[in-house]
PDB file of N, CA and C in Angstrom:
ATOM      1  N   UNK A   1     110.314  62.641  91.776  1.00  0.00           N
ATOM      2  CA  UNK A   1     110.011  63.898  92.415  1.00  0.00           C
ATOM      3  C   UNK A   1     109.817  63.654  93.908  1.00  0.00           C
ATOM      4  N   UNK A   2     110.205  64.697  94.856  1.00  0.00           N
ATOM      5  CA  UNK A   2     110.160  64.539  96.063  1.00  0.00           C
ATOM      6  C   UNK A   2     109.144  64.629  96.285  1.00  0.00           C
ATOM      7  N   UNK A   3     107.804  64.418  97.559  1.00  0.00           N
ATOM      8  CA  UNK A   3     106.952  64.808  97.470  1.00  0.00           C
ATOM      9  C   UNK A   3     106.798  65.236  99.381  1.00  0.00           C
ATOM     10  N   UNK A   4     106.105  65.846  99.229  1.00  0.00           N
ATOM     11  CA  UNK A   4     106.283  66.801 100.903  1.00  0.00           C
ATOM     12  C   UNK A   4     104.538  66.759 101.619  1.00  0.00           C
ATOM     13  N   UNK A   5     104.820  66.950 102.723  1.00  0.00           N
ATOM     14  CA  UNK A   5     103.435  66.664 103.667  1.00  0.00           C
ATOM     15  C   UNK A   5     102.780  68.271 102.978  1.00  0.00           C
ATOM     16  N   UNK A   6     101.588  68.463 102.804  1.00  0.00           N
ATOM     17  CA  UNK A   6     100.669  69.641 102.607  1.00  0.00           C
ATOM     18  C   UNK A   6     101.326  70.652 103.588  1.00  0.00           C
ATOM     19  N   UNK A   7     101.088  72.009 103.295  1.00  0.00           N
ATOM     20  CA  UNK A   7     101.638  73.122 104.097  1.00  0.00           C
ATOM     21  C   UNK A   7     100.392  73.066 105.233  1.00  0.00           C
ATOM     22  N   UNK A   8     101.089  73.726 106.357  1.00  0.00           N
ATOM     23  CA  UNK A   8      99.572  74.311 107.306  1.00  0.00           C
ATOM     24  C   UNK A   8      98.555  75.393 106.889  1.00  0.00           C
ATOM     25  N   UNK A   9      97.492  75.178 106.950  1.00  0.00           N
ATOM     26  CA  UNK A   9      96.555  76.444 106.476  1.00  0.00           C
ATOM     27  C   UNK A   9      96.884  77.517 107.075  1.00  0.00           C
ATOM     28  N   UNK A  10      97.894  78.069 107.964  1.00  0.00           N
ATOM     29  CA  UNK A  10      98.595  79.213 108.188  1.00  0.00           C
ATOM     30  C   UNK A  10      99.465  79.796 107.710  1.00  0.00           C
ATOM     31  N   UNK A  11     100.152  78.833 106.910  1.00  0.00           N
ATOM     32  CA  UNK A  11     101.076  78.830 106.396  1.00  0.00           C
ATOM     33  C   UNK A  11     101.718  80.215 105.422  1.00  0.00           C
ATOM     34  N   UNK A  12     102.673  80.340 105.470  1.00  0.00           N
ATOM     35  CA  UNK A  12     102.689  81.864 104.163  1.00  0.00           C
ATOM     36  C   UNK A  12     104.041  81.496 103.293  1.00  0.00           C
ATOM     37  N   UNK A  13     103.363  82.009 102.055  1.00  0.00           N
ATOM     38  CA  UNK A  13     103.762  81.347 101.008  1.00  0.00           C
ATOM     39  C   UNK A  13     104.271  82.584 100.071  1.00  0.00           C
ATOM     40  N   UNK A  14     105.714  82.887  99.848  1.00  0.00           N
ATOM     41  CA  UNK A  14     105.645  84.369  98.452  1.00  0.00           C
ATOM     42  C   UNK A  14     105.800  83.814  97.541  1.00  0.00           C
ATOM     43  N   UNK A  15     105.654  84.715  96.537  1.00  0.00           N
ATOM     44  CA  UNK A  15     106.016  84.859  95.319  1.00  0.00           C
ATOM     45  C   UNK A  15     106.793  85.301  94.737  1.00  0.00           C
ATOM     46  N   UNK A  16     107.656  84.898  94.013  1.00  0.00           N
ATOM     47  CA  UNK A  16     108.613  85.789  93.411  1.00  0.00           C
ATOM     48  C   UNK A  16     108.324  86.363  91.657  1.00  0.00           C
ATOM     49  N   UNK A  17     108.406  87.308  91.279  1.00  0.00           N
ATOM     50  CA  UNK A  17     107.666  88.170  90.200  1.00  0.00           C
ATOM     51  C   UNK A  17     108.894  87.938  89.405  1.00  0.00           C
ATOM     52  N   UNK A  18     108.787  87.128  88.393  1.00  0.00           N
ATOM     53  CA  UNK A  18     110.513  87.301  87.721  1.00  0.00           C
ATOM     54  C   UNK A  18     110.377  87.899  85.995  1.00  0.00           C
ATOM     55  N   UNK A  19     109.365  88.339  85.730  1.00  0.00           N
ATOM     56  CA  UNK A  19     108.598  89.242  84.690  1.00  0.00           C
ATOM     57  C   UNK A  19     108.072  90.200  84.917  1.00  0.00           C
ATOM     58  N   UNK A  20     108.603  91.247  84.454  1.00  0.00           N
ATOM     59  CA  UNK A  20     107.806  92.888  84.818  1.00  0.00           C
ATOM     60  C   UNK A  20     106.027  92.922  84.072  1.00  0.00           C
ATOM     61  N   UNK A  21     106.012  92.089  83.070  1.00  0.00           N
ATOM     62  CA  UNK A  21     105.198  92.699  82.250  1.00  0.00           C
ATOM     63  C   UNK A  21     103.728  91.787  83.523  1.00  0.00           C
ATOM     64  N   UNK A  22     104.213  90.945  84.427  1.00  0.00           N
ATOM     65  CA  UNK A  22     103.129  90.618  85.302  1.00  0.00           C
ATOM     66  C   UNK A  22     102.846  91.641  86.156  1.00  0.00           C
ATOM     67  N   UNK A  23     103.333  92.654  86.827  1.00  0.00           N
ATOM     68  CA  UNK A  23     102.530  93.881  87.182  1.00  0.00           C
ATOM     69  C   UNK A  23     102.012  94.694  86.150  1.00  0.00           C
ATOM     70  N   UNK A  24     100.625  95.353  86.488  1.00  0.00           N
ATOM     71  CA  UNK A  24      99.555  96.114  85.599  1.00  0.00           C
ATOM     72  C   UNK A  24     100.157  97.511  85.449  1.00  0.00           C
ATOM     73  N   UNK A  25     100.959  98.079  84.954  1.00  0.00           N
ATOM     74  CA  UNK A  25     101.691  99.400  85.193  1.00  0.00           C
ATOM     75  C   UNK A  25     100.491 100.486  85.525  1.00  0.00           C
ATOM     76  N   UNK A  26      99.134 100.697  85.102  1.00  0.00           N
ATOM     77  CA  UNK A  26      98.348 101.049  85.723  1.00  0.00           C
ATOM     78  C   UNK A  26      97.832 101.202  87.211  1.00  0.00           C
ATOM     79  N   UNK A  27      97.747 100.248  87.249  1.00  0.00           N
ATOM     80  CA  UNK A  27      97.256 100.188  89.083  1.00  0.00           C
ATOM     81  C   UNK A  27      98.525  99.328  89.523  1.00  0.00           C
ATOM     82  N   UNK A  28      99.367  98.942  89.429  1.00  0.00           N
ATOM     83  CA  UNK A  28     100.605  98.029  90.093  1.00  0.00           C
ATOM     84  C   UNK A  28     100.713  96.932  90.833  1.00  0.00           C
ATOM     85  N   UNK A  29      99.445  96.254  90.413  1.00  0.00           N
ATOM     86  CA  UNK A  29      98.878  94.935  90.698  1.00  0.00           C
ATOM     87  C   UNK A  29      99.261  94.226  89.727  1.00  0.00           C
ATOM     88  N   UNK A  30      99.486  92.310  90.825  1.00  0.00           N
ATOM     89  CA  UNK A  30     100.210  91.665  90.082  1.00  0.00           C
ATOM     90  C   UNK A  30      98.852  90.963  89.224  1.00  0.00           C
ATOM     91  N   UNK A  31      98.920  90.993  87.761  1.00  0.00           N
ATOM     92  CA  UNK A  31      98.063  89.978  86.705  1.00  0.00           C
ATOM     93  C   UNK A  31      98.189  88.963  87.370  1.00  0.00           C
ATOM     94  N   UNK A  32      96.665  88.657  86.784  1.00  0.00           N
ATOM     95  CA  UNK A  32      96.610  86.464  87.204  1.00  0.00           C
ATOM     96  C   UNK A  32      97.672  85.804  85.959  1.00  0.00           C
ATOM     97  N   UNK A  33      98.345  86.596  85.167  1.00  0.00           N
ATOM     98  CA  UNK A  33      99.090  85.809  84.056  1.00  0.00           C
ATOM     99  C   UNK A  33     100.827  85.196  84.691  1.00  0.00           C
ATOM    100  N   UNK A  34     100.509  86.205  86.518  1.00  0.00           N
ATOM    101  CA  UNK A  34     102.107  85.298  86.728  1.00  0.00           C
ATOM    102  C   UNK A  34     101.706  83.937  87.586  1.00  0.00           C
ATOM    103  N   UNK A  35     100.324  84.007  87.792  1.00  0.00           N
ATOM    104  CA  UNK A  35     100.464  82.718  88.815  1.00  0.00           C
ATOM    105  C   UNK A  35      99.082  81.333  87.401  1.00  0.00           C
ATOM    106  N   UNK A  36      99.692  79.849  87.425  1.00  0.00           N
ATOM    107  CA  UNK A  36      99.427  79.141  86.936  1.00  0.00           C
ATOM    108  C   UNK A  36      99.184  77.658  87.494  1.00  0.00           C
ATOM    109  N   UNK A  37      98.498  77.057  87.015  1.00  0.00           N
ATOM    110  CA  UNK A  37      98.352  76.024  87.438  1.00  0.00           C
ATOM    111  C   UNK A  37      99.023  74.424  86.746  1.00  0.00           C
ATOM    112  N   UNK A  38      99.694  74.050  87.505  1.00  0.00           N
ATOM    113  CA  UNK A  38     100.199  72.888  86.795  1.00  0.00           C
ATOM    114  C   UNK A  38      99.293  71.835  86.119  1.00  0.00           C
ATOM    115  N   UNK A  39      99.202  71.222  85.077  1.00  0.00           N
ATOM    116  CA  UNK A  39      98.531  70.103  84.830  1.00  0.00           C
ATOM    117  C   UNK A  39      98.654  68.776  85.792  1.00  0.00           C
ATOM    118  N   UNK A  40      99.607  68.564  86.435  1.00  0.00           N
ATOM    119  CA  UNK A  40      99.921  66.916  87.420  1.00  0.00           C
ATOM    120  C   UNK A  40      99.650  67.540  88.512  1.00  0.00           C
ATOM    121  N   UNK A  41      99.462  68.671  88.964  1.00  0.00           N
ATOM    122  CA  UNK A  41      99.395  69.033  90.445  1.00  0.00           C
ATOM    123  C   UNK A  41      98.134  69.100  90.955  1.00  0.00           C
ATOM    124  N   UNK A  42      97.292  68.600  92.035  1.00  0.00           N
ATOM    125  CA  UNK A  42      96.245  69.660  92.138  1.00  0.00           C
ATOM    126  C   UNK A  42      96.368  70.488  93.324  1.00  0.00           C
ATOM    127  N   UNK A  43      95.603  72.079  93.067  1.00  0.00           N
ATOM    128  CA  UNK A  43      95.870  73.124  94.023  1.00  0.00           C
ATOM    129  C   UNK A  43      96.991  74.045  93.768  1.00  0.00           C
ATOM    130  N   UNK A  44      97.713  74.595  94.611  1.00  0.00           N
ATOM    131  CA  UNK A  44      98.493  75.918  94.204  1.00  0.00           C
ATOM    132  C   UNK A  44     100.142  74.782  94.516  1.00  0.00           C
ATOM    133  N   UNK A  45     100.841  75.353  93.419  1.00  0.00           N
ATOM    134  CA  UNK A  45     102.234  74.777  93.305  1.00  0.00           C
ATOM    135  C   UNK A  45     103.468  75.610  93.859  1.00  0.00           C
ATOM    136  N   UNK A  46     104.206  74.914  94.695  1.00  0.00           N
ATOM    137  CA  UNK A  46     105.382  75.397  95.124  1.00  0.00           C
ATOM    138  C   UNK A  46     106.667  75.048  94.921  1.00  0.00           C
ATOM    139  N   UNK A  47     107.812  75.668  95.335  1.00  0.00           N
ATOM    140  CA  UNK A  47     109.031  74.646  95.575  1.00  0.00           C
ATOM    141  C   UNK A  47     109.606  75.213  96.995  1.00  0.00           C
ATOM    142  N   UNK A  48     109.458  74.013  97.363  1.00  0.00           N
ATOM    143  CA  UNK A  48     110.398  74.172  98.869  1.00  0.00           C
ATOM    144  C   UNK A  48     111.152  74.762  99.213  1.00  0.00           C
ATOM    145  N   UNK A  49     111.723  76.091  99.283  1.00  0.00           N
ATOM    146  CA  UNK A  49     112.904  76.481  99.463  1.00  0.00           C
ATOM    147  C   UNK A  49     113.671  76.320 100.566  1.00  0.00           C
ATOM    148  N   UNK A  50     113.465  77.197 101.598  1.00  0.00           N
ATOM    149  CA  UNK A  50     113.360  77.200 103.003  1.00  0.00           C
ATOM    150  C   UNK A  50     112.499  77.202 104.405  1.00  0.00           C
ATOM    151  N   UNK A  51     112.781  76.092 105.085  1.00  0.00           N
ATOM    152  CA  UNK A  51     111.714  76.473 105.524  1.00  0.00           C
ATOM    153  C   UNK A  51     111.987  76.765 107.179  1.00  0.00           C
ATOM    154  N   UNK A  52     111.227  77.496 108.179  1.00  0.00           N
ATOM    155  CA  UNK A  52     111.973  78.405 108.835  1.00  0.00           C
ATOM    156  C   UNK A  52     110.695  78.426 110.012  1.00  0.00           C
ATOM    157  N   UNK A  53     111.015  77.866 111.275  1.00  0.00           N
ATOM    158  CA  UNK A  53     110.168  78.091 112.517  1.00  0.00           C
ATOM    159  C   UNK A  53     110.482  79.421 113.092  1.00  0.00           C
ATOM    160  N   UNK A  54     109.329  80.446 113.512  1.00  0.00           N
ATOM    161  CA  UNK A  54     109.451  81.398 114.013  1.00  0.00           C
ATOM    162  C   UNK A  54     109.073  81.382 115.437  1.00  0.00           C
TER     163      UNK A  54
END
């Protein structure tokens, strides 16, 4: 596995929603059931896609 320097604490990070049933059709907030935590990782998990100086 590749492994990458930590993001900056400025940093911004999306999400992509690829299950409907993770928005609450009620209020249209996304459930904590789309975001998870890896077992080998610690902290919030990503994949690199692009990355882009503004």
């Amino acid at each position: 596995m590749i492994e990458f320097e930590p993001l900056p604490g400025d940093a911004v990070v999306y999400r992509a929603l690829l299950r409907s049933q993770w928005i609450d059709e009620d209020t249209g907030r996304v459930k904590a059931d789309a975001y998870f935590l890896r077992a080998s990782e610690p902290g919030l998990s990503v994949n690199i896609a692009q990355s882009t100086v503004v």
